[in-house]
C-alpha atoms as a PDB file:
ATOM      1  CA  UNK A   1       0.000   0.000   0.000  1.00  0.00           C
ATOM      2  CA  UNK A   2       0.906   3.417  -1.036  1.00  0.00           C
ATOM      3  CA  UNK A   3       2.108   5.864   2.281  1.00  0.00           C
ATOM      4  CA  UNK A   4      -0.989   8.583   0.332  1.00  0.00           C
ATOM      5  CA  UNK A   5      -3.155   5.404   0.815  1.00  0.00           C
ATOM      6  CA  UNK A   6      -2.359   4.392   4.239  1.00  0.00           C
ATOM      7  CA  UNK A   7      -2.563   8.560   4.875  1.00  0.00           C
ATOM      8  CA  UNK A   8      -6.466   7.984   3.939  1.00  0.00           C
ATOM      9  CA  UNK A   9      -7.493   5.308   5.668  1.00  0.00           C
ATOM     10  CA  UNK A  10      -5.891   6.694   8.520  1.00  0.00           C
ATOM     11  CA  UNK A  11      -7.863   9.315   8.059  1.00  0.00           C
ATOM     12  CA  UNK A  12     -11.003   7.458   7.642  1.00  0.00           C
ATOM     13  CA  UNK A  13     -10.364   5.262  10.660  1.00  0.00           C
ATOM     14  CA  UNK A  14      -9.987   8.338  12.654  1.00  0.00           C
ATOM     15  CA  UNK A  15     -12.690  10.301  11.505  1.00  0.00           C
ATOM     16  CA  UNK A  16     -10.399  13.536  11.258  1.00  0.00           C
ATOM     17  CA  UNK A  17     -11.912  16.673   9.968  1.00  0.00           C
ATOM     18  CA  UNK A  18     -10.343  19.477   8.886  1.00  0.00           C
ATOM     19  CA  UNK A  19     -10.501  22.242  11.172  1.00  0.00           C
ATOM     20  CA  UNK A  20     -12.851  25.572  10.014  1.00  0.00           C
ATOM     21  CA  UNK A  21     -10.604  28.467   9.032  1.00  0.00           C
ATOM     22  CA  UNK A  22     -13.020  30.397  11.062  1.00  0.00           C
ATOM     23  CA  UNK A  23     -11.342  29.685  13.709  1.00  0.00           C
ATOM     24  CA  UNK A  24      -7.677  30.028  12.924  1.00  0.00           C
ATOM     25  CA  UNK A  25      -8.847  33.568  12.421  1.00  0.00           C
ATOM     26  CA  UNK A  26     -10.847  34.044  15.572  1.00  0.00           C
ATOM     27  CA  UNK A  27      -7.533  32.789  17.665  1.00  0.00           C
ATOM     28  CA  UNK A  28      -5.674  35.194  15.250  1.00  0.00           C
ATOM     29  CA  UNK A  29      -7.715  37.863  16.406  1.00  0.00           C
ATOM     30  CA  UNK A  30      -7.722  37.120  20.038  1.00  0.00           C
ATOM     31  CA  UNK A  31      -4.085  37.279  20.109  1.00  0.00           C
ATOM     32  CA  UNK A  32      -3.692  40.377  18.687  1.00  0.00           C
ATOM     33  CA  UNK A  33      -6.628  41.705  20.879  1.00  0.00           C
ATOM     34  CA  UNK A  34      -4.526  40.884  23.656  1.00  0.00           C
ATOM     35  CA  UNK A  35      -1.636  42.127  22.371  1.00  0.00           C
ATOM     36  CA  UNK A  36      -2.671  45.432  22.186  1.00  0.00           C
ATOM     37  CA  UNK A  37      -5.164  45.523  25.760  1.00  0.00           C
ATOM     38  CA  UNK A  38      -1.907  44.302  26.993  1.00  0.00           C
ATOM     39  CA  UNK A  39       0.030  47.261  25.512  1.00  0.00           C
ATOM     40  CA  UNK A  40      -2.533  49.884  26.447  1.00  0.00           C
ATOM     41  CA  UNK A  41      -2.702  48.724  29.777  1.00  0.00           C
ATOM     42  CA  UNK A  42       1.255  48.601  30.266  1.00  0.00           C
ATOM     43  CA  UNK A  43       1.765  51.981  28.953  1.00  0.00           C
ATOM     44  CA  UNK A  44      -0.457  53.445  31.363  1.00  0.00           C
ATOM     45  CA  UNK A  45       1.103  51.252  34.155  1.00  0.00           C
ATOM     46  CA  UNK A  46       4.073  52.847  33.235  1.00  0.00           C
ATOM     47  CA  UNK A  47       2.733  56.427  32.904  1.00  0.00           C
ATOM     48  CA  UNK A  48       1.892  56.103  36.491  1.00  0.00           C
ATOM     49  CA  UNK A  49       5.621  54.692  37.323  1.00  0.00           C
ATOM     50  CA  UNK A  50       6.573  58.021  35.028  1.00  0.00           C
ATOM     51  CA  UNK A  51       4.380  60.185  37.619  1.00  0.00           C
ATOM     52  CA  UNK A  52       5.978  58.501  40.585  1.00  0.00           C
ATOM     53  CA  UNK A  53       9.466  59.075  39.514  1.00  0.00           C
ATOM     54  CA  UNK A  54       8.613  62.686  38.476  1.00  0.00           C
ATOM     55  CA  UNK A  55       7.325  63.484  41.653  1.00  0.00           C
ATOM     56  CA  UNK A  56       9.832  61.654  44.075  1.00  0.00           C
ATOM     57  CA  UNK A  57      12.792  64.350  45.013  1.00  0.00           C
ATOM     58  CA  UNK A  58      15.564  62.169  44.726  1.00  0.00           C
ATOM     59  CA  UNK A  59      18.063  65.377  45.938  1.00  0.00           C
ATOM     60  CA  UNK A  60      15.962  65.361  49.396  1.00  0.00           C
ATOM     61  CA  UNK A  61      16.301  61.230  49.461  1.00  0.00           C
ATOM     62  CA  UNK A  62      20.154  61.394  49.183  1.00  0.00           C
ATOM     63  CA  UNK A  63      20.349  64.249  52.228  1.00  0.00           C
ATOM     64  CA  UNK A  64      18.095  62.278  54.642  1.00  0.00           C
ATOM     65  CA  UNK A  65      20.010  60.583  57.087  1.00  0.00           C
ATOM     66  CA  UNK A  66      17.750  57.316  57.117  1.00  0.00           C
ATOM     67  CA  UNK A  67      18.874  54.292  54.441  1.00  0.00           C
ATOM     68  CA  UNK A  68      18.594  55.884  51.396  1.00  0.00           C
ATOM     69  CA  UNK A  69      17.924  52.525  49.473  1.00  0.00           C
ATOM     70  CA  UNK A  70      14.805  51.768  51.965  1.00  0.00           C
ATOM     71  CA  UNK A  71      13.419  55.553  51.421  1.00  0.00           C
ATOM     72  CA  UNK A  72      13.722  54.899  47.828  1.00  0.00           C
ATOM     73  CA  UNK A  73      12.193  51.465  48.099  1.00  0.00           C
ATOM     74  CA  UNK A  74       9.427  52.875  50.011  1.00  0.00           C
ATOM     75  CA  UNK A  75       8.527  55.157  47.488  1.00  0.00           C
ATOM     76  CA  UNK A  76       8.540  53.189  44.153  1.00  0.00           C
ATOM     77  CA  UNK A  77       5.473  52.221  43.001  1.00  0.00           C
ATOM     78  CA  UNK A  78       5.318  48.484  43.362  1.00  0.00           C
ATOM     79  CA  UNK A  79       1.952  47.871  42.094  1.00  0.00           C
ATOM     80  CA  UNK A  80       2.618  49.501  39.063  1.00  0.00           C
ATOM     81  CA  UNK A  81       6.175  48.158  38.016  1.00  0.00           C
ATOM     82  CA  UNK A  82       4.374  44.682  38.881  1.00  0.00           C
ATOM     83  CA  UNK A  83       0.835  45.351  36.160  1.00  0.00           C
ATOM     84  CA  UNK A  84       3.882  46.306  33.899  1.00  0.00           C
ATOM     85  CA  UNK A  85       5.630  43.550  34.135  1.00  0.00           C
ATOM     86  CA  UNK A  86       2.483  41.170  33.958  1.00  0.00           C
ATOM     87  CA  UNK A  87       1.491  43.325  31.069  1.00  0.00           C
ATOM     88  CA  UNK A  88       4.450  43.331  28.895  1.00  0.00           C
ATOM     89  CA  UNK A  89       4.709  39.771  29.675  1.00  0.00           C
ATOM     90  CA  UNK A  90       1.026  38.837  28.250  1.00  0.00           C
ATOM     91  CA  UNK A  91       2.056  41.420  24.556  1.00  0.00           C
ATOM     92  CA  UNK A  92       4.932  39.040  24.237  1.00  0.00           C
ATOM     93  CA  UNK A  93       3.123  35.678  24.609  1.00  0.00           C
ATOM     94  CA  UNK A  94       0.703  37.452  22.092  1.00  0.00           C
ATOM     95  CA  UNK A  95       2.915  37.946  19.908  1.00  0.00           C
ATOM     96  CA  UNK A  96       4.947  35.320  20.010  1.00  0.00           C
ATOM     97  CA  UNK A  97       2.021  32.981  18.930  1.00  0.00           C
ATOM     98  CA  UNK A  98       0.831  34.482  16.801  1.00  0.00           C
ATOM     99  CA  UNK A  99       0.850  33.390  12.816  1.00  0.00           C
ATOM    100  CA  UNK A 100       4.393  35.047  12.533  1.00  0.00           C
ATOM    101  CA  UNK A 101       5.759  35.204  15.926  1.00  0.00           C
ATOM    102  CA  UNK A 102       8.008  32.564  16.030  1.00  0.00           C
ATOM    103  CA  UNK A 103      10.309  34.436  13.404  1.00  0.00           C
ATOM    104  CA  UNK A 104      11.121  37.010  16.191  1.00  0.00           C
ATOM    105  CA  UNK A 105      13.699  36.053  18.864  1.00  0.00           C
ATOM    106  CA  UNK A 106      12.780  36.664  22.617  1.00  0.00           C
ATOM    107  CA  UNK A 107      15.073  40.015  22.587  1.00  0.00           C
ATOM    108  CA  UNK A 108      12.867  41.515  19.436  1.00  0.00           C
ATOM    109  CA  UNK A 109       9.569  40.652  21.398  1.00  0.00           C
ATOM    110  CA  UNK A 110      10.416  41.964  24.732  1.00  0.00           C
ATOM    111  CA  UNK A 111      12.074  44.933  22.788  1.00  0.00           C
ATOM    112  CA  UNK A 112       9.227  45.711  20.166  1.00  0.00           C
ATOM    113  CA  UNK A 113       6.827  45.280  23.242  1.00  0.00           C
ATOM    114  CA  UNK A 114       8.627  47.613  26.021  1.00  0.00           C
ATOM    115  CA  UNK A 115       9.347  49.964  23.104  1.00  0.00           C
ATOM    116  CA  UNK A 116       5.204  50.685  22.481  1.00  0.00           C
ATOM    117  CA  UNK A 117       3.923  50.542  25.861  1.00  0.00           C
ATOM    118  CA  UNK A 118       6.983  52.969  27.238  1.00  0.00           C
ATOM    119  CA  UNK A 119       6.039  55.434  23.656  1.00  0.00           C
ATOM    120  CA  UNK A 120       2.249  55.167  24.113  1.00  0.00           C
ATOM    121  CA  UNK A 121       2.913  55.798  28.562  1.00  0.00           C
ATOM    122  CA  UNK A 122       5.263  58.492  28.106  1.00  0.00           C
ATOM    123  CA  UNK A 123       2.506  60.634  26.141  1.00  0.00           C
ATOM    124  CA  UNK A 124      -0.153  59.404  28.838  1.00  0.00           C
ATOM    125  CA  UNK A 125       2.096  61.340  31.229  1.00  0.00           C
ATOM    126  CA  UNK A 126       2.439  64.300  29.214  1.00  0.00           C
ATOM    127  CA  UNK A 127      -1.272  64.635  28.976  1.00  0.00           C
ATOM    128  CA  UNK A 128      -1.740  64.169  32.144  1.00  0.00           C
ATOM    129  CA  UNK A 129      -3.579  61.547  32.403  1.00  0.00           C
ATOM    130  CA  UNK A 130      -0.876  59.394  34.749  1.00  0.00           C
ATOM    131  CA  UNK A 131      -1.828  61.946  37.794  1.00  0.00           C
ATOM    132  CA  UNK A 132      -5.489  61.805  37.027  1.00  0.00           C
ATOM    133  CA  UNK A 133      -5.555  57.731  36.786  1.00  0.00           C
ATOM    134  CA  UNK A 134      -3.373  57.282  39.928  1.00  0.00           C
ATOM    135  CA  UNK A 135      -6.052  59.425  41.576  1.00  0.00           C
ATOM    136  CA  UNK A 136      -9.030  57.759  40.759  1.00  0.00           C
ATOM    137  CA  UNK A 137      -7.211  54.091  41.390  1.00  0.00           C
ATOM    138  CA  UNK A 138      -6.537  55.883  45.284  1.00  0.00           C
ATOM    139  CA  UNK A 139      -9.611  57.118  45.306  1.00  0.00           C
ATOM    140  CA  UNK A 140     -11.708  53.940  44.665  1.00  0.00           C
ATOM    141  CA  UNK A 141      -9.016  51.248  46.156  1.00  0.00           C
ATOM    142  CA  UNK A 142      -8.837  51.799  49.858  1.00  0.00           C
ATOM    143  CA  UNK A 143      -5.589  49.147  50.244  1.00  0.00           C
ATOM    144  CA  UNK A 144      -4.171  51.124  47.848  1.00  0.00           C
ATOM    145  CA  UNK A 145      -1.497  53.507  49.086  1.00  0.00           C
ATOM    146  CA  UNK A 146      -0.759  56.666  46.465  1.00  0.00           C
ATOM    147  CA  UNK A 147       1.828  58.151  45.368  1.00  0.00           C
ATOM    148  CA  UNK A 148       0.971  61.217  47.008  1.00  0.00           C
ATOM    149  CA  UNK A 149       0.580  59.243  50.565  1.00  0.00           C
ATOM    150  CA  UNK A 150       4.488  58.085  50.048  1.00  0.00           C
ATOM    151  CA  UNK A 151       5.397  61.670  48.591  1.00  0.00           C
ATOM    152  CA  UNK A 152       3.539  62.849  52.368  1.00  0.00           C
ATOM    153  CA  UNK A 153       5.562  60.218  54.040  1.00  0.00           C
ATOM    154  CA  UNK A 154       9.091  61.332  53.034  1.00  0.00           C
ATOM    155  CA  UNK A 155       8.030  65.517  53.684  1.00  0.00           C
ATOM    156  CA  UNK A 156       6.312  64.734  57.194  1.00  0.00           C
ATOM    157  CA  UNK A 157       9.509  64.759  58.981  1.00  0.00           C
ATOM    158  CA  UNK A 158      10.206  67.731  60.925  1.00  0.00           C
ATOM    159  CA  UNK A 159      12.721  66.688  63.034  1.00  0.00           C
ATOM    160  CA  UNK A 160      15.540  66.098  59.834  1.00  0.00           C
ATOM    161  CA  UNK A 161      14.089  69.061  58.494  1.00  0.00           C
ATOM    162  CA  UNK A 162      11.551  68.177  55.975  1.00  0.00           C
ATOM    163  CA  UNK A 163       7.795  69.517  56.461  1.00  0.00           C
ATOM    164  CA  UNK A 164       4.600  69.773  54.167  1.00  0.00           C
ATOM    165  CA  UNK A 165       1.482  71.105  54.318  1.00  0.00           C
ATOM    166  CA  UNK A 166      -1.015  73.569  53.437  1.00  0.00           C
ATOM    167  CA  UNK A 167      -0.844  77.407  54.526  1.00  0.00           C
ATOM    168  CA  UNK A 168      -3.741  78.445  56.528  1.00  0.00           C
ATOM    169  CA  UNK A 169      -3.046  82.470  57.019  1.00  0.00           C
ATOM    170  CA  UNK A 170       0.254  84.039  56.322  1.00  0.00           C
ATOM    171  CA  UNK A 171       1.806  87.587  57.812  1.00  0.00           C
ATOM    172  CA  UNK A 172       4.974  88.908  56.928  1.00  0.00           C
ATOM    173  CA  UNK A 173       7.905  86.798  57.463  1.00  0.00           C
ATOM    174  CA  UNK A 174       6.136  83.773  58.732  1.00  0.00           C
ATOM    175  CA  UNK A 175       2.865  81.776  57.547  1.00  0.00           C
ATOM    176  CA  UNK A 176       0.799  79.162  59.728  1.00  0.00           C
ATOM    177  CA  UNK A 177       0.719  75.757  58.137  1.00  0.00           C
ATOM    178  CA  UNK A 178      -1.383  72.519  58.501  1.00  0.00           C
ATOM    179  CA  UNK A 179       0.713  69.020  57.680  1.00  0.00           C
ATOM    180  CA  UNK A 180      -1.125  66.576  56.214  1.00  0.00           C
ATOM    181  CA  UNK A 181      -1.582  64.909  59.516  1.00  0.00           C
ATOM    182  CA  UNK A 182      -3.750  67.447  60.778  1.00  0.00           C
ATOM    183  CA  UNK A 183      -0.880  69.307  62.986  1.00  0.00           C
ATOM    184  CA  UNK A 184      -0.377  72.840  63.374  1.00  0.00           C
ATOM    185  CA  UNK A 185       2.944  75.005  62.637  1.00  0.00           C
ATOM    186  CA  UNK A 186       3.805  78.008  62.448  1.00  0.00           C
ATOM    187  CA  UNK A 187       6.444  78.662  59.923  1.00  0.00           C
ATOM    188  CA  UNK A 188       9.099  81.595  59.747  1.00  0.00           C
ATOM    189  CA  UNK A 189      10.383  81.906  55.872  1.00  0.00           C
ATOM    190  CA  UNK A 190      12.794  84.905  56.493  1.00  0.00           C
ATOM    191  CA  UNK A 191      15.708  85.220  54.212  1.00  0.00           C
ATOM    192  CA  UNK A 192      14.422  81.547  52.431  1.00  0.00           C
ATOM    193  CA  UNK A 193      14.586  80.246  49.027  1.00  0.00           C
ATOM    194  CA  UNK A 194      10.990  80.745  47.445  1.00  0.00           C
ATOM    195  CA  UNK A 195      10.380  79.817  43.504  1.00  0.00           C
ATOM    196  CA  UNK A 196       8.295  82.299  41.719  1.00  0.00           C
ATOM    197  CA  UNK A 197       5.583  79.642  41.141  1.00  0.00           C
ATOM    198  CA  UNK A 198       5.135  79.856  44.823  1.00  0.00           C
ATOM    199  CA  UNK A 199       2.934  82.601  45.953  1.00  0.00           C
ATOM    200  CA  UNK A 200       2.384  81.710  49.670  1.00  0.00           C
ATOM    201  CA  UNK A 201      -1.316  82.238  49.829  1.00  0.00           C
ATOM    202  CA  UNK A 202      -4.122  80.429  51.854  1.00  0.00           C
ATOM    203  CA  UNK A 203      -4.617  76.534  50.463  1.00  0.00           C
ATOM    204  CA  UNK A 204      -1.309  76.447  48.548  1.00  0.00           C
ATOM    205  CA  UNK A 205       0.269  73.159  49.421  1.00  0.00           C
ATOM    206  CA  UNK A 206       3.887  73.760  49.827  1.00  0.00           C
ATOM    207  CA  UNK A 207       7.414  71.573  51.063  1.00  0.00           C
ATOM    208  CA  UNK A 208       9.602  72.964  53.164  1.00  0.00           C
ATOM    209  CA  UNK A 209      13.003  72.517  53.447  1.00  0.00           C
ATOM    210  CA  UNK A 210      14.636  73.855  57.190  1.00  0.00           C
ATOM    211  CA  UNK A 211      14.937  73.258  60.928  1.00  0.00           C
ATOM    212  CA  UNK A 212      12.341  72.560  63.617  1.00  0.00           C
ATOM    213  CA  UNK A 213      12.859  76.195  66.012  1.00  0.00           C
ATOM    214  CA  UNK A 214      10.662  74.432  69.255  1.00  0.00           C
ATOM    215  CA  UNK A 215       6.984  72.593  69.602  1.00  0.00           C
ATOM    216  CA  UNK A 216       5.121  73.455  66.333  1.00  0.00           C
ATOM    217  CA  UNK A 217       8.202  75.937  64.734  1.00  0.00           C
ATOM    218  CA  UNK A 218       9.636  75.775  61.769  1.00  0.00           C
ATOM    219  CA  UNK A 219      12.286  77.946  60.218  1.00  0.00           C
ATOM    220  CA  UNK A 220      12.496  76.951  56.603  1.00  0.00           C
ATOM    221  CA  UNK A 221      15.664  77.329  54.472  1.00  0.00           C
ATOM    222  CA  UNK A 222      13.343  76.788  51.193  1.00  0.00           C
ATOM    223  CA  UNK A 223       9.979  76.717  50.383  1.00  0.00           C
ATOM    224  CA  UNK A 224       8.856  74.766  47.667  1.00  0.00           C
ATOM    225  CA  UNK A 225       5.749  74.047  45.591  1.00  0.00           C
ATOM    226  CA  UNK A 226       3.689  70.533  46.445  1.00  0.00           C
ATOM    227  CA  UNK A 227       3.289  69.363  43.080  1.00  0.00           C
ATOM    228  CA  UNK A 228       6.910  70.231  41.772  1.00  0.00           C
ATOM    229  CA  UNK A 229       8.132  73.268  39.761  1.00  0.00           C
ATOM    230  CA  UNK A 230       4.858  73.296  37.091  1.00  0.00           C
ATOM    231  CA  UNK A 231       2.600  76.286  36.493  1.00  0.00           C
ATOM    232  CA  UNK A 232       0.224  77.467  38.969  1.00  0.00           C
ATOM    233  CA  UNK A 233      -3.176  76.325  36.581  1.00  0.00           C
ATOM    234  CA  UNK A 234      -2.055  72.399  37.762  1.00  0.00           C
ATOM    235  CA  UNK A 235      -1.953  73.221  41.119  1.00  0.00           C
ATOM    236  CA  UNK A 236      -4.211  71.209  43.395  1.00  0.00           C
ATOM    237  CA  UNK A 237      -2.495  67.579  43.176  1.00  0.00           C
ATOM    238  CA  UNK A 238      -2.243  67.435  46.708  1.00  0.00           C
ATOM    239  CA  UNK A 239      -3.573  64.835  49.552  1.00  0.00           C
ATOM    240  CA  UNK A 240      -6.425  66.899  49.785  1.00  0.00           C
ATOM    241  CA  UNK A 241      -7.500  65.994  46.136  1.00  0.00           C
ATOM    242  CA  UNK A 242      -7.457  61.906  46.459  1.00  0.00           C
ATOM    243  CA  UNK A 243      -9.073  60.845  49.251  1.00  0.00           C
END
């Protein structure tokens, strides 16, 4: 017997069918769906780790006298690198099966895939919309803590000179502040470093670099604005605004 004719009535023995193009295509289309949810998703994962870097002070970090690999460990956003990770990971699997994938090597797909998601997050973040979604995720996920809560963390110690807040009343020379743990200070800004973008008025959230002068005194060296040096008009990125 032929092999063609032992092919056949193998065939026929087994009762194989020929599988429906339909669905080649429909898996062909899944894959590439989830290529690029997966690529959305991990650019704005890392639009968010974008916003987190941007708004960490890593000049203050390196003058603290605490570790300054477990301050910067406490402020990276773990959550986010993680969803990027998983993320990038699911585009490559995409990709890699789908009808061409197995052409590219593992460098090309992890490079192809890092290469769109960090593009398409690094625009998120210059839109804005980084801040607005790592707001709303704060807002709606109470185990999740925000950037802003670390960013609170690192400026809510007085005692090696680092203070934040918002101004309640100011007079000349000094201004009365509130730190985001409810706490009252009144702070003298004499002779002190203050940015243009900085107009010391009531609600302005500000960072204060200086020395503790007594119970609920500050003498800051610096004053500068909560949300980094950026226009006034984007103001209002504070604590207050998330929770």
């Amino acid at each position: 017997m032929k092999p063609s004719d032992k092919l056949i009535q193998m065939i026929r023995e087994q009762q194989i069918r020929p599988v429906p193009r339909w669905r080649f295509t429909l898996k062909n289309l899944l894959l590439w769906a989830a290529f690029a949810v997966a690529a959305l998703l991990g650019a704005l994962a890392f639009s968010v780790v974008l916003f987190a870097i941007q708004q960490t002070d890593f000049q203050v970090i390196s003058h603290l006298s605490h570790s300054r690999l477990e301050l910067f460990l406490g402020l990276l956003p773990f959550f986010w690198i993680a969803l990027l990770i998983v993320f990038l990971l699911v585009a490559i699997y995409s990709i890699q099966h789908s009808p061409k994938g197995y052409k590219l090597t593992l460098a090309r797909l992890v490079g192809y895939s890092a290469a769109l998601s960090i593009l398409l997050g690094a625009l998120f973040f210059i839109a804005g919309g980084a801040q607005r979604l790592e707001q709303a995720f704060a807002v709606n996920v109470s185990l999740y803590e925000s950037v802003q809560e670390k960013k609170a963390r690192l400026w809510s110690m007085p005692e090696e000179g680092y203070l934040s807040g918002e101004i309640q009343q100011t007079s000349i020379g000094s201004f009365e502040l509130e730190d985001f743990e409810g706490k009252t200070w009144t702070v003298g800004y004499e002779g002190a470093f203050i940015p243009p973008v900085v107009l010391l008025e009531r609600g302005e959230k500000v960072k204060l670099l200086g020395k503790m002068d007594g119970p609920g005194r500050f003498e800051a060296s610096e004053v500068r604005p909560w949300g980094g040096m950026e226009r006034k008009g984007r103001r209002g990125s504070g604590l207050g605004s998330e929770r």
